[in-house]
N, C-alpha and C. Protein backbone atom coordinates (compact mmCIF):
# COMPACT_ATOMS: atom_id res chain seq x y z
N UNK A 1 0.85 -1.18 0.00
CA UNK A 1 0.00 0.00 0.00
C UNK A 1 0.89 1.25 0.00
N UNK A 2 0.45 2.38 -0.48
CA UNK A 2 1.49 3.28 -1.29
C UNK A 2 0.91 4.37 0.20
N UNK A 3 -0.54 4.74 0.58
CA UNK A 3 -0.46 6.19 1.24
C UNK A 3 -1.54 5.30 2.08
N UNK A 4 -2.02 5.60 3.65
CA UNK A 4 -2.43 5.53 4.51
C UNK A 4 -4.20 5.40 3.96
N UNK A 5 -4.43 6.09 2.95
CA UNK A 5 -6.00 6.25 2.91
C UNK A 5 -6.38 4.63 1.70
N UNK A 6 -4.72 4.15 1.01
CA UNK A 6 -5.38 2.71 0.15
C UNK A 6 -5.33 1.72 1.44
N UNK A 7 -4.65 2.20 2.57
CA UNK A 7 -4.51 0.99 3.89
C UNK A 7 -6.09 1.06 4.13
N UNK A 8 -6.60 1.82 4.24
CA UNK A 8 -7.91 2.03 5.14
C UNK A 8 -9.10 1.48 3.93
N UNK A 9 -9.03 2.47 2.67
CA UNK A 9 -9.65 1.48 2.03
C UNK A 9 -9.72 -0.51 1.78
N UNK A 10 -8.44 -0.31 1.84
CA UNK A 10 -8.64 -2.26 1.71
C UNK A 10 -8.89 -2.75 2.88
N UNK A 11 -8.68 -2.15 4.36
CA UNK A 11 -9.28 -2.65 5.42
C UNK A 11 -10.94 -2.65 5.25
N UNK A 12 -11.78 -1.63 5.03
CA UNK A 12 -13.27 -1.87 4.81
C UNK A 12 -13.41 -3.48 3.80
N UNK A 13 -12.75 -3.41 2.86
CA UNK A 13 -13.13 -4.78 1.96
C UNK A 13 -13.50 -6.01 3.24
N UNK A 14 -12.52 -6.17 3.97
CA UNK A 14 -12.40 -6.91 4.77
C UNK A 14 -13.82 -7.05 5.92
N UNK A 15 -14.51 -6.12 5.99
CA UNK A 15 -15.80 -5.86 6.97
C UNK A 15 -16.85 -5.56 5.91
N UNK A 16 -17.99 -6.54 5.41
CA UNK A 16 -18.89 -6.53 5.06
C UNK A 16 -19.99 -6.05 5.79
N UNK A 17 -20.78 -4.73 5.63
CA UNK A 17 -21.83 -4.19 6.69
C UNK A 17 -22.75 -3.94 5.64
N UNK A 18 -22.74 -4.88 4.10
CA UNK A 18 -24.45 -4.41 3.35
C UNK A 18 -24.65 -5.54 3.10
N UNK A 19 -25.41 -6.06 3.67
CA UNK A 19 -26.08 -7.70 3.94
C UNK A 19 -27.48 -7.85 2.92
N UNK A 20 -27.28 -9.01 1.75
CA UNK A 20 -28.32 -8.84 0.94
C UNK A 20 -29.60 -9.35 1.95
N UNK A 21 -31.00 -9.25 2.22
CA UNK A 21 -31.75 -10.11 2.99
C UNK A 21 -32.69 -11.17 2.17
N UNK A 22 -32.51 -10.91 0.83
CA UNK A 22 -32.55 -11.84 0.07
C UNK A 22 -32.18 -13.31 -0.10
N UNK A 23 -30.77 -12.97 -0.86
CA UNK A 23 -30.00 -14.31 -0.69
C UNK A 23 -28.62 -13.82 0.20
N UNK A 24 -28.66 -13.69 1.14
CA UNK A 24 -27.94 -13.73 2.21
C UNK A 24 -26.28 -13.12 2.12
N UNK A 25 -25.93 -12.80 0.92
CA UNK A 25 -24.60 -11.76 0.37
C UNK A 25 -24.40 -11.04 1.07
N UNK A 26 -23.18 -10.68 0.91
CA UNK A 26 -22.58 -9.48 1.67
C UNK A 26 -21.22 -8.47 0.87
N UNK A 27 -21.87 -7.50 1.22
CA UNK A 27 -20.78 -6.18 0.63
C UNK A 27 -20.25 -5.31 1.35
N UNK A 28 -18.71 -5.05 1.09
CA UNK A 28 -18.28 -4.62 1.48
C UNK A 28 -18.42 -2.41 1.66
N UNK A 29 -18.80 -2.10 -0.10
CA UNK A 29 -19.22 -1.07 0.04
C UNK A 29 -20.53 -0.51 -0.46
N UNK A 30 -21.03 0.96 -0.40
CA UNK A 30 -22.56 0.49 -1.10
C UNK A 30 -22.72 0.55 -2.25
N UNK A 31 -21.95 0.89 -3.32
CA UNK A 31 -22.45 1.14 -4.38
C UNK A 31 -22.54 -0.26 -5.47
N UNK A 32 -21.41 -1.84 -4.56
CA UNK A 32 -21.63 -2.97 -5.02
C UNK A 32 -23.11 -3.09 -4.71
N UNK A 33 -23.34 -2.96 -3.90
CA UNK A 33 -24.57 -3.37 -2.88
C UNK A 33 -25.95 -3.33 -3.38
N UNK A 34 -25.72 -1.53 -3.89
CA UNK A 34 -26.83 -1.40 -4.72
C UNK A 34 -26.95 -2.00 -6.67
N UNK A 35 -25.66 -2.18 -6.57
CA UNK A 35 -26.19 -2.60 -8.01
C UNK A 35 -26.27 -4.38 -7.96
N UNK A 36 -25.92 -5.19 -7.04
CA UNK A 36 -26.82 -6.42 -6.70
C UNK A 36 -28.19 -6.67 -6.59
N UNK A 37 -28.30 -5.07 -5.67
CA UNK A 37 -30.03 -5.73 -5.51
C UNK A 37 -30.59 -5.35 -6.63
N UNK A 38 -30.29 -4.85 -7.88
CA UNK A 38 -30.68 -4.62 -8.99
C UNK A 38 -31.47 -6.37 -9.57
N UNK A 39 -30.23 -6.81 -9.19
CA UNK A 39 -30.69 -8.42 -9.67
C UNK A 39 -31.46 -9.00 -9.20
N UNK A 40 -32.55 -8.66 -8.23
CA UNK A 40 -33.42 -9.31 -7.74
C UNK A 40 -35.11 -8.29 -7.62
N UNK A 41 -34.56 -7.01 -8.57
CA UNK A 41 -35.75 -6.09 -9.07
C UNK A 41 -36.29 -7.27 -10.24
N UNK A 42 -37.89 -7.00 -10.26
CA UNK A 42 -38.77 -7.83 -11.47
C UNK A 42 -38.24 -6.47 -12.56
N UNK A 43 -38.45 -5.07 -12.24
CA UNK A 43 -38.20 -4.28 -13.01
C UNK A 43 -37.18 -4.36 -14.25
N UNK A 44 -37.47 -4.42 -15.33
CA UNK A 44 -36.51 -4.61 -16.63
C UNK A 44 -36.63 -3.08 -17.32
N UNK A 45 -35.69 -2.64 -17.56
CA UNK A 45 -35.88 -1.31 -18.56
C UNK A 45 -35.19 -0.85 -19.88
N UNK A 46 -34.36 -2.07 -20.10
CA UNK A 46 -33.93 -2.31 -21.75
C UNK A 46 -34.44 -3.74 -21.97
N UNK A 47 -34.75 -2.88 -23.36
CA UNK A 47 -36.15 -4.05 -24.44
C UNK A 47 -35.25 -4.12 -25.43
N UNK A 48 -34.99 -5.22 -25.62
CA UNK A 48 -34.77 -5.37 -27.20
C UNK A 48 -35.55 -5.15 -28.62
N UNK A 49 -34.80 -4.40 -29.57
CA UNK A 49 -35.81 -3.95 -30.38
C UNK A 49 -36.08 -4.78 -31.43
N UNK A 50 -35.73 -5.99 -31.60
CA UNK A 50 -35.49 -7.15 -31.98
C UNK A 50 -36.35 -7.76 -31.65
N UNK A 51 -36.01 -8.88 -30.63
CA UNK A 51 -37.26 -9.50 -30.09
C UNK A 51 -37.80 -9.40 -28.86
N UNK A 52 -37.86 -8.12 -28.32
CA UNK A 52 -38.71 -7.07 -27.04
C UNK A 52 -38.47 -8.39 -26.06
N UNK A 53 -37.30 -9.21 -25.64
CA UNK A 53 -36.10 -9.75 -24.53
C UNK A 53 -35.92 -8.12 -23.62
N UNK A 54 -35.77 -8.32 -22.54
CA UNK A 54 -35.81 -7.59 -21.67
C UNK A 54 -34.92 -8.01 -20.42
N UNK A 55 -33.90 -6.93 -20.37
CA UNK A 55 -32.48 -6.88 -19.69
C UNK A 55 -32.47 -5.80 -18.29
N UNK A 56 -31.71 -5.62 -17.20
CA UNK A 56 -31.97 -5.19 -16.38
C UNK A 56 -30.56 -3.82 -16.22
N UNK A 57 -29.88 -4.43 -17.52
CA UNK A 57 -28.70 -3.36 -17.30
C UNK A 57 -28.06 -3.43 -19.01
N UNK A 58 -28.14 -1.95 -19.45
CA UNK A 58 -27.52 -1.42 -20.46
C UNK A 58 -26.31 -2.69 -21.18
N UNK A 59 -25.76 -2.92 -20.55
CA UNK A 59 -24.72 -4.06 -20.68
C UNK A 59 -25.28 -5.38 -20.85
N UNK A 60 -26.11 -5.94 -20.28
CA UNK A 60 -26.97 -6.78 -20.83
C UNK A 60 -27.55 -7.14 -22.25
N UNK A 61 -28.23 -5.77 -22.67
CA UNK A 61 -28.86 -5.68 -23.60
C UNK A 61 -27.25 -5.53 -24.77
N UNK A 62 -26.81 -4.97 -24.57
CA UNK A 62 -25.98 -4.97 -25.57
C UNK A 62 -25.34 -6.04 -26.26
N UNK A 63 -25.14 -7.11 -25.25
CA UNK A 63 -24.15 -8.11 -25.00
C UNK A 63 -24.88 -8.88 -26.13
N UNK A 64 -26.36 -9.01 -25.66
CA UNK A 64 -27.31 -9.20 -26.00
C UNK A 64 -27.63 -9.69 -27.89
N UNK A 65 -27.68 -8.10 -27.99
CA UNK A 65 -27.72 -7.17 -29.47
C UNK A 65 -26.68 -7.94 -30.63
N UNK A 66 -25.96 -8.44 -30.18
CA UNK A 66 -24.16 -9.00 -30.71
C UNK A 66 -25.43 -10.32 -31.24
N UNK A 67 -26.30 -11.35 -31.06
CA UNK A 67 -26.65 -12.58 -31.32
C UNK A 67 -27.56 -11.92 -32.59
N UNK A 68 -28.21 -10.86 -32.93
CA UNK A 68 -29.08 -10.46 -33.70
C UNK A 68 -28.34 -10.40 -35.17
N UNK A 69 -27.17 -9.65 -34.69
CA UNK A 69 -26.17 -9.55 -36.02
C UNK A 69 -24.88 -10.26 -36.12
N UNK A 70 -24.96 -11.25 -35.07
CA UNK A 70 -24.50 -13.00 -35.47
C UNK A 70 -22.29 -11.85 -35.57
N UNK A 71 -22.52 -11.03 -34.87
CA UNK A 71 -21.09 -10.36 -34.42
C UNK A 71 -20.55 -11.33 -33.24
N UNK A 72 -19.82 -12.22 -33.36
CA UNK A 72 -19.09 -13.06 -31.93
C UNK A 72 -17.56 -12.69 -32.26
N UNK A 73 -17.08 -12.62 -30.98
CA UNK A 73 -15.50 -12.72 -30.76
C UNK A 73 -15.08 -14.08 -30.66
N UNK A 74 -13.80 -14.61 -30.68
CA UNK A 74 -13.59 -15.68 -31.18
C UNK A 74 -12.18 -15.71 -30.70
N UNK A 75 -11.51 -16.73 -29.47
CA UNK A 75 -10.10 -16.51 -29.29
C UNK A 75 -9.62 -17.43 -30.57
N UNK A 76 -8.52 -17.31 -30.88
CA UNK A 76 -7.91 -18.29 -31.85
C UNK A 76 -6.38 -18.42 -31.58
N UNK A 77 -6.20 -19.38 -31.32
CA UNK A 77 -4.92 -19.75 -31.41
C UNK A 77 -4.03 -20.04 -32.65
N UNK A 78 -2.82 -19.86 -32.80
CA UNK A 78 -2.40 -19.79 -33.93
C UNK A 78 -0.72 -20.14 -33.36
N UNK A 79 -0.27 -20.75 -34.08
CA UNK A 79 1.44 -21.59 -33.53
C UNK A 79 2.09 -20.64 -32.21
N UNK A 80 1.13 -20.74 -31.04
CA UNK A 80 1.55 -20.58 -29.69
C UNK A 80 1.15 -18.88 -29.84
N UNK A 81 0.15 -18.14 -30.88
CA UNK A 81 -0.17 -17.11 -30.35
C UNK A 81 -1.70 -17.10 -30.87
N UNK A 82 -2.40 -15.61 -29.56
CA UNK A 82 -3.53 -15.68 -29.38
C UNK A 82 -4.29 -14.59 -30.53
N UNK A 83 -5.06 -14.74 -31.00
CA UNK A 83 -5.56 -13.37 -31.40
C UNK A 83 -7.38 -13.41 -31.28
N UNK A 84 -7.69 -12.32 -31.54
CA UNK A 84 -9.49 -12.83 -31.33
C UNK A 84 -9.75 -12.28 -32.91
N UNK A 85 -11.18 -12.84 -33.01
CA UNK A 85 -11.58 -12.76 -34.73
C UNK A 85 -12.94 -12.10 -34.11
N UNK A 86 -13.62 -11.34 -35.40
CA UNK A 86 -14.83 -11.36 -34.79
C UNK A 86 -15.38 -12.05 -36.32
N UNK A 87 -15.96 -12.27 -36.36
CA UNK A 87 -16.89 -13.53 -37.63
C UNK A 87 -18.61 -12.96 -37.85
């Protein structure tokens, strides 16, 4: 640890005080906290405009969007090196 305030931050990691009452999780700070209980909202607010599939986070839907126009990444190996394709 480089200055006194990353000591103190990585000490909180260590003390979980946002307890899901759901499924029983625990976080260390709130802003994990709140975007967990996201996952257990019925609320959906990206629709696919495709086939109106319904995602709970921007990132979802996008990830999503990639199967419509058949866009995949692809690791490939090649004589001991990596590269990705998209196809």
């Amino acid at each position: 640890m480089s200055c006194a305030t990353d000591v103190t931050k990585h000490k909180k990691t260590h003390s979980k005080v946002y307890n899901c009452i759901v499924c029983q999780i625990s976080f260390a700070d709130k802003e994990s906290f709140k975007e967990h209980k996201r996952t257990h909202e019925i609320h959906t607010s990206y629709e696919c405009d495709v086939c109106k599939q319904k995602f709970r986070k921007p990132s979802g839907l996008n990830w999503h969007k990639r199967t419509h126009n058949e866009e995949r990444c692809f690791a490939v190996f090649v004589k001991d090196n990596l590269s990705l394709k998209t196809i």
